[in-house]
N, C-alpha and C. Protein backbone atom coordinates (compact mmCIF):
# COMPACT_ATOMS: atom_id res chain seq x y z
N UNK A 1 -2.90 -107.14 32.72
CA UNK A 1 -3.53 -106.05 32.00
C UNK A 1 -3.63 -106.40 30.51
N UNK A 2 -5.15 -106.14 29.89
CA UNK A 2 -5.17 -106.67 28.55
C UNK A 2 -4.44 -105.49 27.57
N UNK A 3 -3.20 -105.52 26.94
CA UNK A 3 -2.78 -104.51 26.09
C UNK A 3 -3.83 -103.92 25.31
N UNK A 4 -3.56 -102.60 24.76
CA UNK A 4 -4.92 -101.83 24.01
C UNK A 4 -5.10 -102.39 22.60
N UNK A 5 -5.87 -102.40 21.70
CA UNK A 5 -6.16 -102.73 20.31
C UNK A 5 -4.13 -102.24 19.44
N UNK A 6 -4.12 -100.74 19.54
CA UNK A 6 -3.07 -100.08 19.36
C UNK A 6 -1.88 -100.55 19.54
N UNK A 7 -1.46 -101.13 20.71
CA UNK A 7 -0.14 -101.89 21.09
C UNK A 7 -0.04 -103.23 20.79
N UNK A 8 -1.18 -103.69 20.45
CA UNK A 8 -1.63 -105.26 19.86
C UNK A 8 -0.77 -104.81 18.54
N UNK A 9 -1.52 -104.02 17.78
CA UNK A 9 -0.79 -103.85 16.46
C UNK A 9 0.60 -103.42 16.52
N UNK A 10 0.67 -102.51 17.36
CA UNK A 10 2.33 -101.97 16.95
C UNK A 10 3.10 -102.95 17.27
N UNK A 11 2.77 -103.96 18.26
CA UNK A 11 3.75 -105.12 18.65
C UNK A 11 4.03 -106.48 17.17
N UNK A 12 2.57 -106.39 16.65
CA UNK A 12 3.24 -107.38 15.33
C UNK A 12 3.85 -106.33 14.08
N UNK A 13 4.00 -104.95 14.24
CA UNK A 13 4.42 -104.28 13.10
C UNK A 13 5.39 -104.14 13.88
N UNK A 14 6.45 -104.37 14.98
CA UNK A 14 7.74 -104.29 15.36
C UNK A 14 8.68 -105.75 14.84
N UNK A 15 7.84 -106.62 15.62
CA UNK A 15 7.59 -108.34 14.88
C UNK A 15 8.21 -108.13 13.87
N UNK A 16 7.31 -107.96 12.76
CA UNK A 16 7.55 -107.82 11.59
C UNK A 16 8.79 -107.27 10.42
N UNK A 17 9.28 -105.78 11.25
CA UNK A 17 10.30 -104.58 10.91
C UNK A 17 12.04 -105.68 11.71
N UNK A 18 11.51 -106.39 12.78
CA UNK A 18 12.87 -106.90 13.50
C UNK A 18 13.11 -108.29 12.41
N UNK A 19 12.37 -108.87 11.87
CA UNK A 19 12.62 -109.94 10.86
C UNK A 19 12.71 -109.07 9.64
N UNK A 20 12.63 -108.50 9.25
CA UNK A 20 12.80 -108.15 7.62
C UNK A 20 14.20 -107.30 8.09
N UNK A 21 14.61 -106.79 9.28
CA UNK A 21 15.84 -106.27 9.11
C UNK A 21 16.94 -107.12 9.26
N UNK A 22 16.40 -107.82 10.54
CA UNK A 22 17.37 -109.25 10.60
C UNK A 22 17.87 -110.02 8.86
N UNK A 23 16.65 -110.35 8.42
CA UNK A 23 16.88 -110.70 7.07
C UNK A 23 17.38 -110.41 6.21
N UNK A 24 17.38 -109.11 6.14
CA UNK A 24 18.33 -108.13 5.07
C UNK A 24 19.26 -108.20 5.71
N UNK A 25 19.75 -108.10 6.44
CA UNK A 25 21.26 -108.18 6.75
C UNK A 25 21.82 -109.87 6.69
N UNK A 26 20.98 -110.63 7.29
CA UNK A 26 21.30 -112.32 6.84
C UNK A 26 21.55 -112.75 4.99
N UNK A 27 20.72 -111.94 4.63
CA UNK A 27 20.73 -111.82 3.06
C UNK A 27 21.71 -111.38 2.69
N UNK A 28 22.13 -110.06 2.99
CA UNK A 28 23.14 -109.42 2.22
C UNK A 28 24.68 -109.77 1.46
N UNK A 29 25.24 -110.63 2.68
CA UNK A 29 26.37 -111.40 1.93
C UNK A 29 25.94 -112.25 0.87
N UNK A 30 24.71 -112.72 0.95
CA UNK A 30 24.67 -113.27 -0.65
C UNK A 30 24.45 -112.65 -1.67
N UNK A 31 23.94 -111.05 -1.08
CA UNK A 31 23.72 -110.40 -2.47
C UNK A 31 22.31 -110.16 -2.99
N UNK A 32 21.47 -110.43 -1.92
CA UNK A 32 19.91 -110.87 -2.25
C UNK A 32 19.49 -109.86 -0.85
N UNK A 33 18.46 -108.90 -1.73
CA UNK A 33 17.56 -108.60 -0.41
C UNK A 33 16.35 -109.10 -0.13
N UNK A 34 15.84 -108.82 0.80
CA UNK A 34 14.01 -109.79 1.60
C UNK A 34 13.34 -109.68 0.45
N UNK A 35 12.99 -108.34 -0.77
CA UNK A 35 12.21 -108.25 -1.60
C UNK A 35 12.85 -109.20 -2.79
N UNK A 36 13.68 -109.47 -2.86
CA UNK A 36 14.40 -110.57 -3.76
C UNK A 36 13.88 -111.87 -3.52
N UNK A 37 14.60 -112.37 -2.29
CA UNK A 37 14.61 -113.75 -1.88
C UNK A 37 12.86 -114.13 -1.95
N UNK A 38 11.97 -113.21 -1.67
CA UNK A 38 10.88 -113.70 -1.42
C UNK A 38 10.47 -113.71 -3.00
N UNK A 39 10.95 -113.28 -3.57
CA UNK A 39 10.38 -113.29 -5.54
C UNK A 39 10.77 -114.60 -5.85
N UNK A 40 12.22 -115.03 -5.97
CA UNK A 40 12.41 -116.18 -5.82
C UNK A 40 11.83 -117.39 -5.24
N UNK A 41 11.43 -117.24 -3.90
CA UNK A 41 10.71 -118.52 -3.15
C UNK A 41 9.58 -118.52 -4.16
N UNK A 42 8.64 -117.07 -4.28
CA UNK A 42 7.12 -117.49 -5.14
C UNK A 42 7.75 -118.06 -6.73
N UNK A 43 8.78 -117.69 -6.47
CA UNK A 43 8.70 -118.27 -8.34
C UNK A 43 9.36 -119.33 -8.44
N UNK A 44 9.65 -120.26 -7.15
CA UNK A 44 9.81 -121.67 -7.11
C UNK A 44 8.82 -122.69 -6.88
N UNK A 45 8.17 -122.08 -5.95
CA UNK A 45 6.66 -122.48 -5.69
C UNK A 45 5.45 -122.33 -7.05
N UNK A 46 5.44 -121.59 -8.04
CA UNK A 46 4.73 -120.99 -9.05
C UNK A 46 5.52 -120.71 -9.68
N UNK A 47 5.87 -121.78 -10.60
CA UNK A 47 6.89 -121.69 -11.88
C UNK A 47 5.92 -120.46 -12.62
N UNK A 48 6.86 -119.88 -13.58
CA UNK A 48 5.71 -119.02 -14.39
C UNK A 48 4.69 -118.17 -14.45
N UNK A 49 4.89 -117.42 -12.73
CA UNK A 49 4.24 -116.73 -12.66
C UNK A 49 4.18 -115.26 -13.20
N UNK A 50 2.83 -114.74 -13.57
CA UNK A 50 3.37 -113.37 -14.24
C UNK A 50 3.51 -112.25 -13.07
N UNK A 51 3.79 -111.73 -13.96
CA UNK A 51 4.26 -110.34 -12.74
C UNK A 51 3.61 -109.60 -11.95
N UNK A 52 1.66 -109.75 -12.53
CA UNK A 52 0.86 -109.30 -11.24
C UNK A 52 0.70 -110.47 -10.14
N UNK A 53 1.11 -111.49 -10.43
CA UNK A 53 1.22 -112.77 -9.21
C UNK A 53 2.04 -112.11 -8.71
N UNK A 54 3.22 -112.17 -9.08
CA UNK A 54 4.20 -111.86 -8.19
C UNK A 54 4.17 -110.81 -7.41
N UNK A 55 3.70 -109.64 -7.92
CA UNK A 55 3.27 -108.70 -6.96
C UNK A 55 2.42 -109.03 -5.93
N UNK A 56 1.41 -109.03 -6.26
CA UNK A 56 0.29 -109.71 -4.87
C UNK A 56 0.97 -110.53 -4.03
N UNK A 57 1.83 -111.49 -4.78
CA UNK A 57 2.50 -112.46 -3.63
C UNK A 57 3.62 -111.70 -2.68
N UNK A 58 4.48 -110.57 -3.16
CA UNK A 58 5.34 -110.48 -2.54
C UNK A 58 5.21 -108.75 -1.98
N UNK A 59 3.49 -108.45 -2.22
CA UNK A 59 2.90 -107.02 -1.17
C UNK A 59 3.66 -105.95 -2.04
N UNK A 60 3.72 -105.95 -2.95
CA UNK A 60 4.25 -104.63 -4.24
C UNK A 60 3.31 -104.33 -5.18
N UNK A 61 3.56 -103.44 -5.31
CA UNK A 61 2.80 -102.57 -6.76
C UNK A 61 3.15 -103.33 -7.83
N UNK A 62 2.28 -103.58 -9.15
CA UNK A 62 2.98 -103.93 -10.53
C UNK A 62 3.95 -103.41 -10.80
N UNK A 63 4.29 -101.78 -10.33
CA UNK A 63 5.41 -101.07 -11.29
C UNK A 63 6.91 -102.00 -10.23
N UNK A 64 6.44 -101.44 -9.05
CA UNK A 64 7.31 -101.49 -8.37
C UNK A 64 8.42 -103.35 -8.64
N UNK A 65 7.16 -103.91 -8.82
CA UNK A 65 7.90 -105.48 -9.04
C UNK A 65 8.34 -105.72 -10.34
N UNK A 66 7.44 -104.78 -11.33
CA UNK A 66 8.37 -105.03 -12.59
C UNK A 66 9.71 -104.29 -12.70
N UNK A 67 10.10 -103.26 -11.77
CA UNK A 67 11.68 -102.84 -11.65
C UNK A 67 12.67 -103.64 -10.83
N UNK A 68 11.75 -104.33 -10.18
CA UNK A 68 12.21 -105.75 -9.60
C UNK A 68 12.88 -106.49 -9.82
N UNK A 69 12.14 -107.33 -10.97
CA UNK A 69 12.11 -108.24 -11.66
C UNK A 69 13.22 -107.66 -13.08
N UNK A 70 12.98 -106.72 -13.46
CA UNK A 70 14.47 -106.30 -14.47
C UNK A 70 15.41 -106.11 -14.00
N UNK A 71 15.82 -106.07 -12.52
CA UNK A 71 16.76 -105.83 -11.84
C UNK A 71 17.56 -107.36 -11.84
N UNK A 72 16.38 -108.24 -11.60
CA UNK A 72 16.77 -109.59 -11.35
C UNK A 72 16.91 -110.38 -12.41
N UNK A 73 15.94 -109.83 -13.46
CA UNK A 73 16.49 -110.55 -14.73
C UNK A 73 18.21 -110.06 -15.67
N UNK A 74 18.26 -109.09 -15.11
CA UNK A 74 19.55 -108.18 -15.36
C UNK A 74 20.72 -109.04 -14.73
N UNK A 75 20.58 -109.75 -13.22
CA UNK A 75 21.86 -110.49 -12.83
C UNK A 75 21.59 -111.86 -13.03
N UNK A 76 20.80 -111.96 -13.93
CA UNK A 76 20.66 -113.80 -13.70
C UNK A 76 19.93 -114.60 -13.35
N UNK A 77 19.29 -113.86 -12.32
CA UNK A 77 18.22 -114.78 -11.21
C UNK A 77 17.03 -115.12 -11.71
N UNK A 78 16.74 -114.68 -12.63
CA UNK A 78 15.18 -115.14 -13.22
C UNK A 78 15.20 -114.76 -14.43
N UNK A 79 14.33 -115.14 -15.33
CA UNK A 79 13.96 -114.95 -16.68
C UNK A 79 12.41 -114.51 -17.03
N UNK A 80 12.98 -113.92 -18.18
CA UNK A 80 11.72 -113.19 -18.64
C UNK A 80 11.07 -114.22 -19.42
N UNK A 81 10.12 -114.91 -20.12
CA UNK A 81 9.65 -115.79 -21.24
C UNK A 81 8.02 -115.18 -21.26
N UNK A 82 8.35 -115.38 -22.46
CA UNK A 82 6.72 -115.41 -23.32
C UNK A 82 5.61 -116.02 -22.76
N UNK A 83 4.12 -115.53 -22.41
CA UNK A 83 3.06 -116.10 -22.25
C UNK A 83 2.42 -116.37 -22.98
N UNK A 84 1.30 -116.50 -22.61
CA UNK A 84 0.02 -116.67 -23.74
C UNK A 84 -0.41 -115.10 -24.06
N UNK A 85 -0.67 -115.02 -25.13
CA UNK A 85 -1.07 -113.35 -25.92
C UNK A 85 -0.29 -112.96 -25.37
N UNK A 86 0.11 -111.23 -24.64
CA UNK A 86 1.51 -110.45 -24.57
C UNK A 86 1.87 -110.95 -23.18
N UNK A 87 1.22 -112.08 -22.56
CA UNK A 87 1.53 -112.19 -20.69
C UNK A 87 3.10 -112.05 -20.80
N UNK A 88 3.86 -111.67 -20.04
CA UNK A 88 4.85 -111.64 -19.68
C UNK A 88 5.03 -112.86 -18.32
N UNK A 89 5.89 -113.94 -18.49
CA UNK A 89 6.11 -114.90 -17.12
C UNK A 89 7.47 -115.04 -16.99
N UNK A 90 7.60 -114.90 -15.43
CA UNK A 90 9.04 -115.27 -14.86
C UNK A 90 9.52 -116.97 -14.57
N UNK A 91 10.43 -116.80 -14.39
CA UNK A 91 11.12 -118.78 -14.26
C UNK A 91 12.61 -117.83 -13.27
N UNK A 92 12.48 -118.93 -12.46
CA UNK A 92 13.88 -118.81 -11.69
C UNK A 92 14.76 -119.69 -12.76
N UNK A 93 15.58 -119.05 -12.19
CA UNK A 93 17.47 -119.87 -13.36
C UNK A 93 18.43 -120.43 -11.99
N UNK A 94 18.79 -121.41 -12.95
CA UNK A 94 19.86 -122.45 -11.71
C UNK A 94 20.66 -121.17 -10.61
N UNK A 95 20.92 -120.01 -11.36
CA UNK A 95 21.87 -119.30 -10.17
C UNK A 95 20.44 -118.91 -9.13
N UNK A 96 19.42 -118.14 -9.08
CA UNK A 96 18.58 -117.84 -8.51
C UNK A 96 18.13 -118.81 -7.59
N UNK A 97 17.80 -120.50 -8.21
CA UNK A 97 17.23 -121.69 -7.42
C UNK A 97 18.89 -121.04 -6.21
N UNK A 98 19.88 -121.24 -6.78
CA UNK A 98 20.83 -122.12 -6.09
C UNK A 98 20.95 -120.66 -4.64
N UNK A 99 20.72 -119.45 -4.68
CA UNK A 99 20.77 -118.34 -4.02
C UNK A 99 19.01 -118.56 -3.10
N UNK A 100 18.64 -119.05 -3.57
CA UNK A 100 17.06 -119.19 -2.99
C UNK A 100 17.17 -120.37 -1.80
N UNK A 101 18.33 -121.48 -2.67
CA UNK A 101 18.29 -122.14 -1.11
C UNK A 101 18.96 -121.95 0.22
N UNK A 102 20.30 -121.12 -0.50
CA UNK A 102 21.04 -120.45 0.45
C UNK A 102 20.51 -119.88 1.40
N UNK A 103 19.63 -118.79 0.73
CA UNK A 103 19.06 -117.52 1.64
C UNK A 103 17.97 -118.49 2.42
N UNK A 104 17.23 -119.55 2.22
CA UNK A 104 15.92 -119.72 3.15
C UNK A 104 16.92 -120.34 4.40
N UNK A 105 18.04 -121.13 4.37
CA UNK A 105 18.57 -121.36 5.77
C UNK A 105 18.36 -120.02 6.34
N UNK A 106 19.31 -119.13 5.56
CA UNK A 106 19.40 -117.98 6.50
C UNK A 106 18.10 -117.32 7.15
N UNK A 107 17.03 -117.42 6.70
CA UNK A 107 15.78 -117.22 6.94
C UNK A 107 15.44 -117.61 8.16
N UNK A 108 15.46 -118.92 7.75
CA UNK A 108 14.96 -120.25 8.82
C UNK A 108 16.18 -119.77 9.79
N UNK A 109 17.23 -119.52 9.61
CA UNK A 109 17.62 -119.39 11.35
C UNK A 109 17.16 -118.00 12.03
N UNK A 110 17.29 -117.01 11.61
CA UNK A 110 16.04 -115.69 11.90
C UNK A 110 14.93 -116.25 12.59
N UNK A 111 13.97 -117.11 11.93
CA UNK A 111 12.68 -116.96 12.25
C UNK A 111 12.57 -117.78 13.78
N UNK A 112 13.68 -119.23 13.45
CA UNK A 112 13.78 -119.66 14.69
C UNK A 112 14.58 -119.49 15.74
N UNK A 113 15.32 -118.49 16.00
CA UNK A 113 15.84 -117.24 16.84
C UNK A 113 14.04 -116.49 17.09
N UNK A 114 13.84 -115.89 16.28
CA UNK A 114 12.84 -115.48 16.72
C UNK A 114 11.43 -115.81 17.97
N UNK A 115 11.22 -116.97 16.93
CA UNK A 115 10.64 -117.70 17.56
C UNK A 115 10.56 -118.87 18.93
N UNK A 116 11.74 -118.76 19.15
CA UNK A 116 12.30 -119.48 20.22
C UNK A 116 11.98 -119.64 21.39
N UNK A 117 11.68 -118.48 22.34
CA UNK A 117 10.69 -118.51 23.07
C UNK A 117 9.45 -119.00 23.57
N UNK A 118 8.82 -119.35 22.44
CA UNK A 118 7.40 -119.98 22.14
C UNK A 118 7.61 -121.35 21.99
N UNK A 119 6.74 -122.45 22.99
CA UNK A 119 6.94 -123.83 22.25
C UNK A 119 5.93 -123.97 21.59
N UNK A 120 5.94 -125.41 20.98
CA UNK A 120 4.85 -125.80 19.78
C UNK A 120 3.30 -125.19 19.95
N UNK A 121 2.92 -125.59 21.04
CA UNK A 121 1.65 -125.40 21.77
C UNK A 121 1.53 -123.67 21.60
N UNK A 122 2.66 -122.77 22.02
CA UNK A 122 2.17 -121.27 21.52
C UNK A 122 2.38 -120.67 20.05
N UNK A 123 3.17 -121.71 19.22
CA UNK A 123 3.07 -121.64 18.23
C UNK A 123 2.22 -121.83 17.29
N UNK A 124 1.56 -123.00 17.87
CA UNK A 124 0.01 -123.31 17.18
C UNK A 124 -0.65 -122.52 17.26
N UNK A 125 -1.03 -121.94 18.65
CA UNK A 125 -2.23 -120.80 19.09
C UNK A 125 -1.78 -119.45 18.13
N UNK A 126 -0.57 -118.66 18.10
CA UNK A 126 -0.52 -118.20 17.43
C UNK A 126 -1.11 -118.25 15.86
N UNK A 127 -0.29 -118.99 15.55
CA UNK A 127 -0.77 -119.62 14.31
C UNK A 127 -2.37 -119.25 14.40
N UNK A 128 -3.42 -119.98 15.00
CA UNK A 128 -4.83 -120.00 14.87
C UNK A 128 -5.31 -118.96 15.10
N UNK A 129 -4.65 -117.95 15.74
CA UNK A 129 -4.98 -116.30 16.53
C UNK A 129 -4.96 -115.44 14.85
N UNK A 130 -3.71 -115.46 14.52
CA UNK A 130 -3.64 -114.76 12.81
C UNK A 130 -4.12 -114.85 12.09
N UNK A 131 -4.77 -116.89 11.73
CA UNK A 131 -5.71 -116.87 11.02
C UNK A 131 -6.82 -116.42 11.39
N UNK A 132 -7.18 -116.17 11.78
CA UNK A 132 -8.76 -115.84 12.57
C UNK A 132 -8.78 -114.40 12.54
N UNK A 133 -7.65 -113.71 12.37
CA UNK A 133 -7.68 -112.15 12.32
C UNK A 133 -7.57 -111.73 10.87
N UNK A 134 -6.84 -112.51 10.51
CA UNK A 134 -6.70 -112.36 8.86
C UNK A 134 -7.92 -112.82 7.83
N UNK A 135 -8.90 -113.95 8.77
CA UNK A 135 -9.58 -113.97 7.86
C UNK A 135 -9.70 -114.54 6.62
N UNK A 136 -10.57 -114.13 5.86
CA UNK A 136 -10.97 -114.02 4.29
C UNK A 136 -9.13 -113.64 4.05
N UNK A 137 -9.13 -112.74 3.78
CA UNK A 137 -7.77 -111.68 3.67
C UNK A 137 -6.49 -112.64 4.15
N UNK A 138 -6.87 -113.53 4.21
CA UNK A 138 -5.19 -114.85 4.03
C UNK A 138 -4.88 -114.84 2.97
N UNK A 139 -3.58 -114.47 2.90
CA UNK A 139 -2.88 -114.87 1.08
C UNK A 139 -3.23 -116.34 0.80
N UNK A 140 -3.27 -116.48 -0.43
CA UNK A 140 -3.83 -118.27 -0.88
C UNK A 140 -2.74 -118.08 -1.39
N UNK A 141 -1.41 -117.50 -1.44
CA UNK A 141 -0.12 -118.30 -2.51
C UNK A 141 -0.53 -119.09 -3.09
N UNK A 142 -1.70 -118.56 -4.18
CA UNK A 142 -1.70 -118.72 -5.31
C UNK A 142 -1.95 -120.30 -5.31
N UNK A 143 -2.41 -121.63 -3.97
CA UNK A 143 -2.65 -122.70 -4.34
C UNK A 143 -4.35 -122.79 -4.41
């Protein structure tokens, strides 16, 4: 039986809710939540990004990531520095890199728990199924 349009979706928005909870709780002993760790990864990948990057990259509002981001510049994890005219740009700091690599193991064992089930071959198809649904509307992280 082909599932309906409806259960298609609610099944990758369950997907989705079982990894970001998994994660937050894999996170937590370090002290880092999913909306953290993922600020960090983009701002290792994109030194210097300003804070509407970072939003777009990590699915937040400007406000919401600039309370974020003072939260995180508040313990350490990133820095605030000067742009060009008033830009405001972030930089991860050695404690943040060093919590960023921590947390992606923890990640990476989540995703491949997750994923486990699936060998390469349904992983690919997947893979090509999302892009193709996503479209135009693929994040370019910013390369």
């Amino acid at each position: 039986m082909v599932p309906s349009l409806a259960e298609l979706a609610l099944g990758v928005k369950r997907l989705q809710v079982r990894h970001h909870r998994a994660i937050d709780a894999r996170l937590a002993p370090l002290g880092l939540s999913l909306a953290q760790w993922d600020v960090l990864r983009h701002l290792h990948r994109h030194p210097a990004a300003s804070l509407h990057d970072l939003a777009r990259l990590t699915f937040q509002t400007d406000q919401s990531m600039g309370t974020l981001a003072g939260r995180m510049a508040a313990r350490g994890l990133i820095e605030r520095t000067t742009g060009p005219g008033r830009a405001v740009r972030h930089r991860i700091t050695a404690e943040g890199d060093r919590l960023r690599t921590a947390a992606q193991h923890e990640v990476d064992r989540v995703l491949a728990r997750s994923f486990e089930p699936l060998d390469q071959a349904d992983r690919a198809a997947l893979g090509d199924l999302l892009t193709r649904l996503l479209g135009p509307d693929l994040p370019t992280d910013l390369h």
